[in-house]
Protein backbone atom coordinates (compact mmCIF):
# COMPACT_ATOMS: atom_id res chain seq x y z
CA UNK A 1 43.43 24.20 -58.48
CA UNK A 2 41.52 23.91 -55.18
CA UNK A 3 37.70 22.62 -55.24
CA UNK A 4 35.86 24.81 -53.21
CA UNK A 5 32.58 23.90 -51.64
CA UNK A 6 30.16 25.08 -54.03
CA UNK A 7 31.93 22.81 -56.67
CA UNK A 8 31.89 20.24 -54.80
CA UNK A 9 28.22 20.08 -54.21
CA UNK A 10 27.60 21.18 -57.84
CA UNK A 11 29.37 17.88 -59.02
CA UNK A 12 27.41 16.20 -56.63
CA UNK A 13 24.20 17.63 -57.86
CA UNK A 14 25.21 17.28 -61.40
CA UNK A 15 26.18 13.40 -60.63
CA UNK A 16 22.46 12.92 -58.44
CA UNK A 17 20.17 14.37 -61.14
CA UNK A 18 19.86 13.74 -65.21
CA UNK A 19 21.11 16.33 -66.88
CA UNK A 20 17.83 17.27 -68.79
CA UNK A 21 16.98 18.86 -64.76
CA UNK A 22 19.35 21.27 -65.21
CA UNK A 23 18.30 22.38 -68.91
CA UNK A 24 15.01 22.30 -68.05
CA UNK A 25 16.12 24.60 -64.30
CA UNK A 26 18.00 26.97 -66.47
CA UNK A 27 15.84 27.61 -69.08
CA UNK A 28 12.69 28.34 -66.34
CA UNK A 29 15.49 31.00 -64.55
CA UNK A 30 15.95 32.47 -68.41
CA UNK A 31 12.23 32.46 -68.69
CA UNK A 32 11.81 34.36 -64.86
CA UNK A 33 14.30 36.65 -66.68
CA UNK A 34 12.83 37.87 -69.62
CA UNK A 35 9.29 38.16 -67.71
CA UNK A 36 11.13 40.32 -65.31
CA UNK A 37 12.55 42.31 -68.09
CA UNK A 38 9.49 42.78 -69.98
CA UNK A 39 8.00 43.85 -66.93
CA UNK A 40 10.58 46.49 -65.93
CA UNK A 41 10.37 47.68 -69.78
CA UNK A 42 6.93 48.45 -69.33
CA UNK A 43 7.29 50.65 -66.27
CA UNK A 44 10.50 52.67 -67.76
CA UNK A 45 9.17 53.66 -71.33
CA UNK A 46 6.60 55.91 -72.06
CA UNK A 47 6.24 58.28 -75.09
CA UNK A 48 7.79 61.55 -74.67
CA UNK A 49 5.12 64.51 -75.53
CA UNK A 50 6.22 68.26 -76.20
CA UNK A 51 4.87 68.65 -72.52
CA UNK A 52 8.00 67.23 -71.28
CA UNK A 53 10.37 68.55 -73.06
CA UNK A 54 11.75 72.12 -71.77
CA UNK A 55 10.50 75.08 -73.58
CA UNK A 56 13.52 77.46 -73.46
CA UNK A 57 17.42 76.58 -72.99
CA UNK A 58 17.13 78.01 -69.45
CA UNK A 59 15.49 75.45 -68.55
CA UNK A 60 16.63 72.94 -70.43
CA UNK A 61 19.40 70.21 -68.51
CA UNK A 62 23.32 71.64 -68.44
CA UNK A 63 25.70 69.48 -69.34
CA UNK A 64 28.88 70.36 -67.18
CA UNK A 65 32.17 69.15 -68.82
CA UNK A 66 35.39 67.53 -67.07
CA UNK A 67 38.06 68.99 -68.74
């Protein structure tokens, strides 16, 4: 199997810097991650009242089946 660049340089990073660089690299991007996550969480829920929810069937959402 052909090396292609990228793995190339990644052996050459991995061979220029300790290992513990990379643990410590991937565990801040997991860390960016879950902060992002948490964030994005925050925005989507919210509590659903009886003001949003539709007072008849006429106005409530069709569902249109395929087949």
């Amino acid at each position: 199997m052909p090396v292609t660049s990228f793995q190339a340089d990644y052996k050459a990073w991995l061979a220029a810097d300790p290992p513990h660089y990379i643990v410590l690299l991937r565990a801040q991007v997991a860390l960016a991650w879950l902060d992002r996550g948490r964030a994005l969480r925050g925005l989507v829920e919210k509590d659903v009242t009886e003001e949003d929810m539709p007072e008849s069937e006429e106005r409530a959402p069709q569902i249109i089946g395929c087949g």
